[in-house]
N, C-alpha and C. Protein backbone atom coordinates (compact mmCIF):
# COMPACT_ATOMS: atom_id res chain seq x y z
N UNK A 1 -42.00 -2.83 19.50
CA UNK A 1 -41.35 -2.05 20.54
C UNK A 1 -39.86 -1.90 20.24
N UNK A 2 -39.32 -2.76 19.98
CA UNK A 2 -37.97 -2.86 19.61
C UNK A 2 -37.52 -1.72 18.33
N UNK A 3 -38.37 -1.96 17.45
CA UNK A 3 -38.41 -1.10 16.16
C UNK A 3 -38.53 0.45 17.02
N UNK A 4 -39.00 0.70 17.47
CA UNK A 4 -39.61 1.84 18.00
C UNK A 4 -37.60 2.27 19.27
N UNK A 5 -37.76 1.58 19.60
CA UNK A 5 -36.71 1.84 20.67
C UNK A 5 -35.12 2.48 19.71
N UNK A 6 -35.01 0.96 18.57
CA UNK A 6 -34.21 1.62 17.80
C UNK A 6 -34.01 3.02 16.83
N UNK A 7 -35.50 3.05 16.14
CA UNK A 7 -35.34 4.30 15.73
C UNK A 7 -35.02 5.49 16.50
N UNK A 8 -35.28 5.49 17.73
CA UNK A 8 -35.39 6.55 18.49
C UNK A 8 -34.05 6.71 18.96
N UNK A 9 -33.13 5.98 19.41
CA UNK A 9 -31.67 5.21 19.93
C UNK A 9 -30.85 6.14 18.30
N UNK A 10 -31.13 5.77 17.00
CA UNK A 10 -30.55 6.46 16.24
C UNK A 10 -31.02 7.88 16.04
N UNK A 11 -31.84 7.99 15.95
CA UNK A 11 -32.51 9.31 15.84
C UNK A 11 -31.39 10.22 16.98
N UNK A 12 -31.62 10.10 18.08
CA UNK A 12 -30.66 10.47 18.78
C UNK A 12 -29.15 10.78 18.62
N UNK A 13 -28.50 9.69 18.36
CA UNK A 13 -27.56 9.73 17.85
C UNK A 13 -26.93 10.50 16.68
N UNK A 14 -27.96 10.68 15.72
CA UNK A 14 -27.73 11.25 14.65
C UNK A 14 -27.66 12.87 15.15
N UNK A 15 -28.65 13.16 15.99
CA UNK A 15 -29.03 14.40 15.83
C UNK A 15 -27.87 14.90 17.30
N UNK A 16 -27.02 14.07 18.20
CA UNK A 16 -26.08 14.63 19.05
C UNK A 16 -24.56 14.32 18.04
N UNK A 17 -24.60 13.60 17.14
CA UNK A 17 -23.44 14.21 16.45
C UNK A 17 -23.35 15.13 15.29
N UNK A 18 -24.55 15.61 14.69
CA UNK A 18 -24.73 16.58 13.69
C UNK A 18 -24.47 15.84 12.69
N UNK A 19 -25.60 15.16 12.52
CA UNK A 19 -25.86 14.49 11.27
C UNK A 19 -25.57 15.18 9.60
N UNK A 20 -25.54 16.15 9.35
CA UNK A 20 -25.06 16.57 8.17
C UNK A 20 -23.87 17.57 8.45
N UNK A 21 -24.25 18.30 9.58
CA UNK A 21 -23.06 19.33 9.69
C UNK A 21 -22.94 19.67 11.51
N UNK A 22 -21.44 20.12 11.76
CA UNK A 22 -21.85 20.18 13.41
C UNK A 22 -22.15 22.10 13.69
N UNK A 23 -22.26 22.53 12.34
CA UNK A 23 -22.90 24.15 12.77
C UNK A 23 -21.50 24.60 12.74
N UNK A 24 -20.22 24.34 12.47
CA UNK A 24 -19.34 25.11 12.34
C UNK A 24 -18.98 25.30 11.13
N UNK A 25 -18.31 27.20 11.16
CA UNK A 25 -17.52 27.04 9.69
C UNK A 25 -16.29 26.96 9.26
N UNK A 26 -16.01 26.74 8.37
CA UNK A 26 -14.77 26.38 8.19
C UNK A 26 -14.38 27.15 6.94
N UNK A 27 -13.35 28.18 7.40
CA UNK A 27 -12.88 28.74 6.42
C UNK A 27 -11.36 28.94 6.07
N UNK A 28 -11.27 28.82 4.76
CA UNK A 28 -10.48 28.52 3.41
C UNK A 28 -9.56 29.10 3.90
N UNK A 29 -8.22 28.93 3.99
CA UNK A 29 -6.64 30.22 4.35
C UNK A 29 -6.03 29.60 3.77
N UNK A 30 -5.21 30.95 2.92
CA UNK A 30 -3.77 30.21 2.53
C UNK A 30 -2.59 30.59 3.24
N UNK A 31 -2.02 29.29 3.15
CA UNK A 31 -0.67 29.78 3.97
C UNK A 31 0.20 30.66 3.62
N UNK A 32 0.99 31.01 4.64
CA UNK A 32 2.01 32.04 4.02
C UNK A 32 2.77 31.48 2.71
N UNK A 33 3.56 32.37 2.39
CA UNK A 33 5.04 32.07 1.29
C UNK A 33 6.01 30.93 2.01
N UNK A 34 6.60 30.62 1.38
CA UNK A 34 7.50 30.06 2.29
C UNK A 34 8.89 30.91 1.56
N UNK A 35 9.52 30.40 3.05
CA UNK A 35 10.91 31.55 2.56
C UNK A 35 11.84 30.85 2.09
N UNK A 36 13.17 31.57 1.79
CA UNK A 36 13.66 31.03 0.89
C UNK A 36 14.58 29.69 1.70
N UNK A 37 14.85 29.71 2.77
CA UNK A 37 15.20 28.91 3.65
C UNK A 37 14.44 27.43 3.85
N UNK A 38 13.51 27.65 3.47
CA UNK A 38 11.98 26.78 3.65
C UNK A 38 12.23 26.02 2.11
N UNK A 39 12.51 26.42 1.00
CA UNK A 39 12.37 26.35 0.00
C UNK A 39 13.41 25.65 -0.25
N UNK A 40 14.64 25.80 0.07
CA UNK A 40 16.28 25.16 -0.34
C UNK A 40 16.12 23.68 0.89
N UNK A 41 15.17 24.28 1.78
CA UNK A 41 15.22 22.71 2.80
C UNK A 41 14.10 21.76 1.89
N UNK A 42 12.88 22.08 1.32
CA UNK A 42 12.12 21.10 0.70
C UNK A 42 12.63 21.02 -0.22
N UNK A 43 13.57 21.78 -0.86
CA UNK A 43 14.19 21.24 -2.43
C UNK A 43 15.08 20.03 -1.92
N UNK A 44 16.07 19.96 -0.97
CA UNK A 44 16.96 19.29 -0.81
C UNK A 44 16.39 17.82 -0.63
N UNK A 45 14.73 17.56 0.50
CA UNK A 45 13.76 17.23 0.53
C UNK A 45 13.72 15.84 -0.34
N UNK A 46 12.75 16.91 -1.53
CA UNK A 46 12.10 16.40 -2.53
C UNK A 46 13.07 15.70 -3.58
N UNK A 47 14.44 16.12 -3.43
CA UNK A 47 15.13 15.33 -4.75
C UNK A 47 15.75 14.60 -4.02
N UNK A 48 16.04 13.93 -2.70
CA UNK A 48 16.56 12.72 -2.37
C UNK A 48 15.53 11.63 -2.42
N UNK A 49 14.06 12.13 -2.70
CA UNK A 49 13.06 11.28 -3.25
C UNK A 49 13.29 10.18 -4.23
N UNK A 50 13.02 9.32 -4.34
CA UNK A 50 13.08 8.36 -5.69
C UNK A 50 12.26 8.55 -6.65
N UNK A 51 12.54 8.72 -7.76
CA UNK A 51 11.46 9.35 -8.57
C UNK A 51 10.52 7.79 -8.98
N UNK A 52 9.04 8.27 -9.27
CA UNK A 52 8.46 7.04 -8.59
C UNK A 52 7.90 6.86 -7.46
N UNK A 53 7.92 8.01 -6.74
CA UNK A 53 7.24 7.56 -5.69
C UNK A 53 5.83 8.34 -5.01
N UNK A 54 5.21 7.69 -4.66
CA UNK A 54 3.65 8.30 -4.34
C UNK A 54 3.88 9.40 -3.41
N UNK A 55 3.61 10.68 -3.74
CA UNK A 55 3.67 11.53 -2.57
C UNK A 55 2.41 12.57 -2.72
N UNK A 56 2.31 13.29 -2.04
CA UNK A 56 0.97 14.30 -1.58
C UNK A 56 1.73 14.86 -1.55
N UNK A 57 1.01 16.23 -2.42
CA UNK A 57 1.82 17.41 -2.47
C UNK A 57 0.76 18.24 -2.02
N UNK A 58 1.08 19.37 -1.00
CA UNK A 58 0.22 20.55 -0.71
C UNK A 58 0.50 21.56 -0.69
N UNK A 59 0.01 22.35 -1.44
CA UNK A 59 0.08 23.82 -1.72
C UNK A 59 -0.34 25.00 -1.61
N UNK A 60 0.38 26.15 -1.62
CA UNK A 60 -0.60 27.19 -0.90
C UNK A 60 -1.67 27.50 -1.31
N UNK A 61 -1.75 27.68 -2.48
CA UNK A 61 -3.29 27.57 -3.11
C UNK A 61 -3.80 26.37 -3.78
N UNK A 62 -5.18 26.33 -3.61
CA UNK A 62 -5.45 24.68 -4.02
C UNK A 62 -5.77 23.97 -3.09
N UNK A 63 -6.21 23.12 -3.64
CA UNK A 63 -6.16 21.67 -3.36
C UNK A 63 -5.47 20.73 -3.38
N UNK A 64 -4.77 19.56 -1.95
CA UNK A 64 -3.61 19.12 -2.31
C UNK A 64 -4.17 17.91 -3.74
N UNK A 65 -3.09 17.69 -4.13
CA UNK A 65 -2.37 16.58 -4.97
C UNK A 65 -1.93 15.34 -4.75
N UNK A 66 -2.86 13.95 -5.22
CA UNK A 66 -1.80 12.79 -4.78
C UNK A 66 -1.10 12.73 -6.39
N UNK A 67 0.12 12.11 -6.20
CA UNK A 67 0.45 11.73 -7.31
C UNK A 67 1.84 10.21 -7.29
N UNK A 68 2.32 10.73 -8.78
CA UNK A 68 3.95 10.09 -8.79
C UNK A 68 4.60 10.96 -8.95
N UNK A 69 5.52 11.25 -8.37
CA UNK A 69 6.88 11.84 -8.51
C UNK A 69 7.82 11.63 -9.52
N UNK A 70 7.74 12.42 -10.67
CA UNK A 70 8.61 12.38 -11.97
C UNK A 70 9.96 12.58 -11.92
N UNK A 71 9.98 14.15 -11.53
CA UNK A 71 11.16 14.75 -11.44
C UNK A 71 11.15 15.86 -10.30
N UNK A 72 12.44 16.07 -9.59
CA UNK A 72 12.52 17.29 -8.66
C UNK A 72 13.75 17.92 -9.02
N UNK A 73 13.67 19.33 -9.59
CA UNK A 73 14.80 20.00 -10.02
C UNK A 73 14.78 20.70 -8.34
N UNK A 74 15.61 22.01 -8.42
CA UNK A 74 15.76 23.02 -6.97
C UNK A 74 14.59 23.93 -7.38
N UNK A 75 14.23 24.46 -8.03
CA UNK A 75 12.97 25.03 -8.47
C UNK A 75 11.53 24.63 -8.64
N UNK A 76 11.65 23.46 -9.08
CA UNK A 76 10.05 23.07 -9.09
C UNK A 76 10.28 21.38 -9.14
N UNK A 77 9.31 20.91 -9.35
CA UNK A 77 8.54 18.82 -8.82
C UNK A 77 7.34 19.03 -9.71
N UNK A 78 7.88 17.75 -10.48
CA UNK A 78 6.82 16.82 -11.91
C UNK A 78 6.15 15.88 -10.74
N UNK A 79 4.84 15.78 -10.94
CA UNK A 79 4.30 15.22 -10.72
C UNK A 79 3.47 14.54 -11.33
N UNK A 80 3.06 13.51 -11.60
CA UNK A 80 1.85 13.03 -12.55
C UNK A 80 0.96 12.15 -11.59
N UNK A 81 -0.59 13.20 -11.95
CA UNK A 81 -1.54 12.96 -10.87
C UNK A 81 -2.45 11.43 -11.11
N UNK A 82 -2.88 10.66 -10.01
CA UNK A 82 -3.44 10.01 -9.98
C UNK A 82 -4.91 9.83 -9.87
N UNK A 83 -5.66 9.54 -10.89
CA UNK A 83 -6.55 9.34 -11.65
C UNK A 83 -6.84 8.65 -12.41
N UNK A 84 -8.38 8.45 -12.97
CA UNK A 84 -8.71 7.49 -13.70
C UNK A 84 -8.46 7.44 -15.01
N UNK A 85 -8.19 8.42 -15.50
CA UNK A 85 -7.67 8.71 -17.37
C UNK A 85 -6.25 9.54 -16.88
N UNK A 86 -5.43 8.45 -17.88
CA UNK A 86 -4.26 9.62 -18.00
C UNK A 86 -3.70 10.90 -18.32
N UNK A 87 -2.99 11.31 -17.55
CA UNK A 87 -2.80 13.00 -17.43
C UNK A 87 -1.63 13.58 -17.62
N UNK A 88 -1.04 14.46 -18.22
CA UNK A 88 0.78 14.24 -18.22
C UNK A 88 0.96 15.21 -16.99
N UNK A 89 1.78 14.92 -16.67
CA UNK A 89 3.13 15.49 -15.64
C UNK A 89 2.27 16.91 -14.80
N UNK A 90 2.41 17.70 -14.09
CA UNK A 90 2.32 18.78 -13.54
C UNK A 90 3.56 19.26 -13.10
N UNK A 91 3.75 20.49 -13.58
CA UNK A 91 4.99 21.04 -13.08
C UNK A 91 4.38 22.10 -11.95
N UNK A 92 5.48 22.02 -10.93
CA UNK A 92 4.82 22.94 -9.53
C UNK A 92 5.49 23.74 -9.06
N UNK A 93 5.74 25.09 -9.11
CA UNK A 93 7.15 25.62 -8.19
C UNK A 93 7.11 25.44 -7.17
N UNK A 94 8.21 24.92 -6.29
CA UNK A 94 8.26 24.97 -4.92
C UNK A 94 8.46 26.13 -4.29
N UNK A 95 8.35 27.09 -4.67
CA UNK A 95 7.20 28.32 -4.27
C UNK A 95 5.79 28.61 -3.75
N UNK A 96 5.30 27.45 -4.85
CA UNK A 96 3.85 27.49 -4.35
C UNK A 96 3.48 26.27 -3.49
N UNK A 97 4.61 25.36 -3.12
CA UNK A 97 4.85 24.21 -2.16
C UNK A 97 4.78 24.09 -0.89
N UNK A 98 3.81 23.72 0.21
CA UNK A 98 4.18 23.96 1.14
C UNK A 98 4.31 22.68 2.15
N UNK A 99 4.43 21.58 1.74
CA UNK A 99 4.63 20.69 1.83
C UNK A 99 4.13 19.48 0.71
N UNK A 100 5.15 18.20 1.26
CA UNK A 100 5.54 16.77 0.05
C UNK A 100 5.56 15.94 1.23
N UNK A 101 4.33 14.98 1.21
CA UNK A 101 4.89 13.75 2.01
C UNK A 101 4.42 12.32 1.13
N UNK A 102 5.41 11.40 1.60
CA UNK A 102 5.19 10.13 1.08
C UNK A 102 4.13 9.19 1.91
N UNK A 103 3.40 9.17 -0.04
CA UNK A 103 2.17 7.87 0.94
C UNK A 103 2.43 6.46 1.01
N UNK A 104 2.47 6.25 2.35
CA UNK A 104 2.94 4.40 2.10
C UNK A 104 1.44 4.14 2.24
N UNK A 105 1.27 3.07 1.45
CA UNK A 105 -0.02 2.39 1.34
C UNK A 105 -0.03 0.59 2.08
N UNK A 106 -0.87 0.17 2.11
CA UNK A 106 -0.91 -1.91 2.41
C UNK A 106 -0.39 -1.95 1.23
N UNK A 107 -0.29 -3.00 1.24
CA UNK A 107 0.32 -3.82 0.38
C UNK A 107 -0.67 -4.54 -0.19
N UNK A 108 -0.97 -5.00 -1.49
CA UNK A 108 -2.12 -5.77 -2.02
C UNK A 108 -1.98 -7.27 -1.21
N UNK A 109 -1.12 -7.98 -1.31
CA UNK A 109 -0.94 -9.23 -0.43
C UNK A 109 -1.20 -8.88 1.04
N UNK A 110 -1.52 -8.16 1.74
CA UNK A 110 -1.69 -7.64 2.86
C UNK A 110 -3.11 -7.28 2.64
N UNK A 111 -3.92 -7.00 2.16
CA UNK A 111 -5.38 -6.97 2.00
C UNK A 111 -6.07 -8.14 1.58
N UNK A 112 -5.08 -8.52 0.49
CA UNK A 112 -5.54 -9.89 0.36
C UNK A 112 -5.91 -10.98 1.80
N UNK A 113 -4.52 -11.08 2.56
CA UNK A 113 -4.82 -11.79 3.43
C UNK A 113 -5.85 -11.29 4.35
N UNK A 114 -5.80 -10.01 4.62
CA UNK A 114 -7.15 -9.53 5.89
C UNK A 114 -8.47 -9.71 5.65
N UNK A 115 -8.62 -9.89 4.27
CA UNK A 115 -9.92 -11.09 3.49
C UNK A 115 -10.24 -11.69 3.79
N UNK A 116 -9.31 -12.56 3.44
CA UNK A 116 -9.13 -14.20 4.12
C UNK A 116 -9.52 -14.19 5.32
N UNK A 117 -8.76 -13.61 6.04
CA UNK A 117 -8.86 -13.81 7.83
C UNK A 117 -10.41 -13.39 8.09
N UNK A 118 -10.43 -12.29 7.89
CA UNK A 118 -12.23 -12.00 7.87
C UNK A 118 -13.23 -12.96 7.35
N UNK A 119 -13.19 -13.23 6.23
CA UNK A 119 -13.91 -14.40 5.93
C UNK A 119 -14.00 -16.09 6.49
N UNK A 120 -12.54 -16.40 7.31
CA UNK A 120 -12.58 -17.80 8.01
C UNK A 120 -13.32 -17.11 9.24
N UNK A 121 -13.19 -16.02 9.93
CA UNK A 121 -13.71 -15.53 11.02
C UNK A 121 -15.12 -15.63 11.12
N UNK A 122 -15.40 -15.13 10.29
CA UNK A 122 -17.18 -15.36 9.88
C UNK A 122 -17.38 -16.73 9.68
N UNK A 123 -17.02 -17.31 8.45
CA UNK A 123 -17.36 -18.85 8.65
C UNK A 123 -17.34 -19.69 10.24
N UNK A 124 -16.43 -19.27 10.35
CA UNK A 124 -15.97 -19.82 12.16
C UNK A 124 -17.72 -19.85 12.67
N UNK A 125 -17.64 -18.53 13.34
CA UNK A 125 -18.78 -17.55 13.79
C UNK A 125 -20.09 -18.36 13.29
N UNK A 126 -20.19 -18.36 12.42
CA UNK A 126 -21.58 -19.18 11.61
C UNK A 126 -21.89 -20.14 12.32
N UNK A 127 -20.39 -21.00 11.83
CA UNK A 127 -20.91 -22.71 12.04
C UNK A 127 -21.10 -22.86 13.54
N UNK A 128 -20.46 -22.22 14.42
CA UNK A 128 -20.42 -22.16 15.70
C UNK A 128 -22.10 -22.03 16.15
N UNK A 129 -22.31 -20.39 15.90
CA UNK A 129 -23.90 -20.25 16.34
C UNK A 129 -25.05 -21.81 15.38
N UNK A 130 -24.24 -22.35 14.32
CA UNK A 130 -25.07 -23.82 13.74
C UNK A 130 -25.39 -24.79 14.51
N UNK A 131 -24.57 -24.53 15.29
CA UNK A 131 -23.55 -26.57 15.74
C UNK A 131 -24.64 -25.69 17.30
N UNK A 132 -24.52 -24.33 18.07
CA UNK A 132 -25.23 -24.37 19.32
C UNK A 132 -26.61 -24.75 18.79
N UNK A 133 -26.93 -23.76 17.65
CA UNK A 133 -28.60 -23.95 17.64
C UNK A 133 -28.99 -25.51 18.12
N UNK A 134 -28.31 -26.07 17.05
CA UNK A 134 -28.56 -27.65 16.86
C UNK A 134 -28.48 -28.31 18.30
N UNK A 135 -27.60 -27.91 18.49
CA UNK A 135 -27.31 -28.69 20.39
C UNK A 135 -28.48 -28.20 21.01
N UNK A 136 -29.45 -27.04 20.90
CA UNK A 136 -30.19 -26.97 21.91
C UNK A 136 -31.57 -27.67 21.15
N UNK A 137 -31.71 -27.80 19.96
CA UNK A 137 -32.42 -28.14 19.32
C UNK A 137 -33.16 -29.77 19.84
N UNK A 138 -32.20 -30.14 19.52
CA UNK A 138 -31.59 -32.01 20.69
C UNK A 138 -31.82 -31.71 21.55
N UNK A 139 -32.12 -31.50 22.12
CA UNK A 139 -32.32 -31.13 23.88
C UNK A 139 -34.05 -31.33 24.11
């Protein structure tokens, strides 16, 4: 019965949030140009950047870009994309730019520890439901 209750409990679920798709479409636009005003403000932007640094670049056509930040002249941003085999540089006009933002990420010592914590949590949790079984066990 239980088996039966659950399948049905997901079944449901699946099928009120649109399990593969919710029936809408979604279509592709590119943004405008940006003007030249737009262009001298993300140049100014992009080169107080530190070169070195992780940013997402999105563009009017395409697909955005994560990368590193090489170089930012007033005209265009080196980027070198992140991936599994190395790739050299991409040069981009900030023409075809329509936004650069910086990705801050955790910190590896900061995942590290939320490990940890997760894992004493569970141990906790364990021995706890151990130590009741046992107490009622005695009984």
């Amino acid at each position: 019965m239980l088996t039966r209750t659950l399948a049905l409990t997901l079944a449901v679920s699946l099928v009120t949030t649109g399990c593969a798709s919710t029936g809408t479409t979604r279509y592709a636009t590119q943004s405008p140009a940006p003007t030249a005003a737009d262009r001298t403000l993300l140049a100014a932007y992009v080169q107080r950047l530190p070169a070195g640094s992780r940013v997402r670049v999105e563009r009017r056509t395409g697909r955005p870009m994560k990368g590193t930040l090489m170089e930012a002249t007033p005209d265009s941003i080196a980027v070198q994309q992140t991936s599994g085999t190395p790739q050299p540089p991409v040069t981009i006009p900030l023409a075809d730019v329509t936004r650069v933002t910086v990705e801050t990420g955790a910190s590896t010592a900061l995942k590290i520890w939320a490990g940890v914590g997760i894992a004493l949590t569970s141990l906790y949790v364990i021995s706890a439901l151990i130590i009741a079984s046992a107490e009622s066990s005695a009984r």
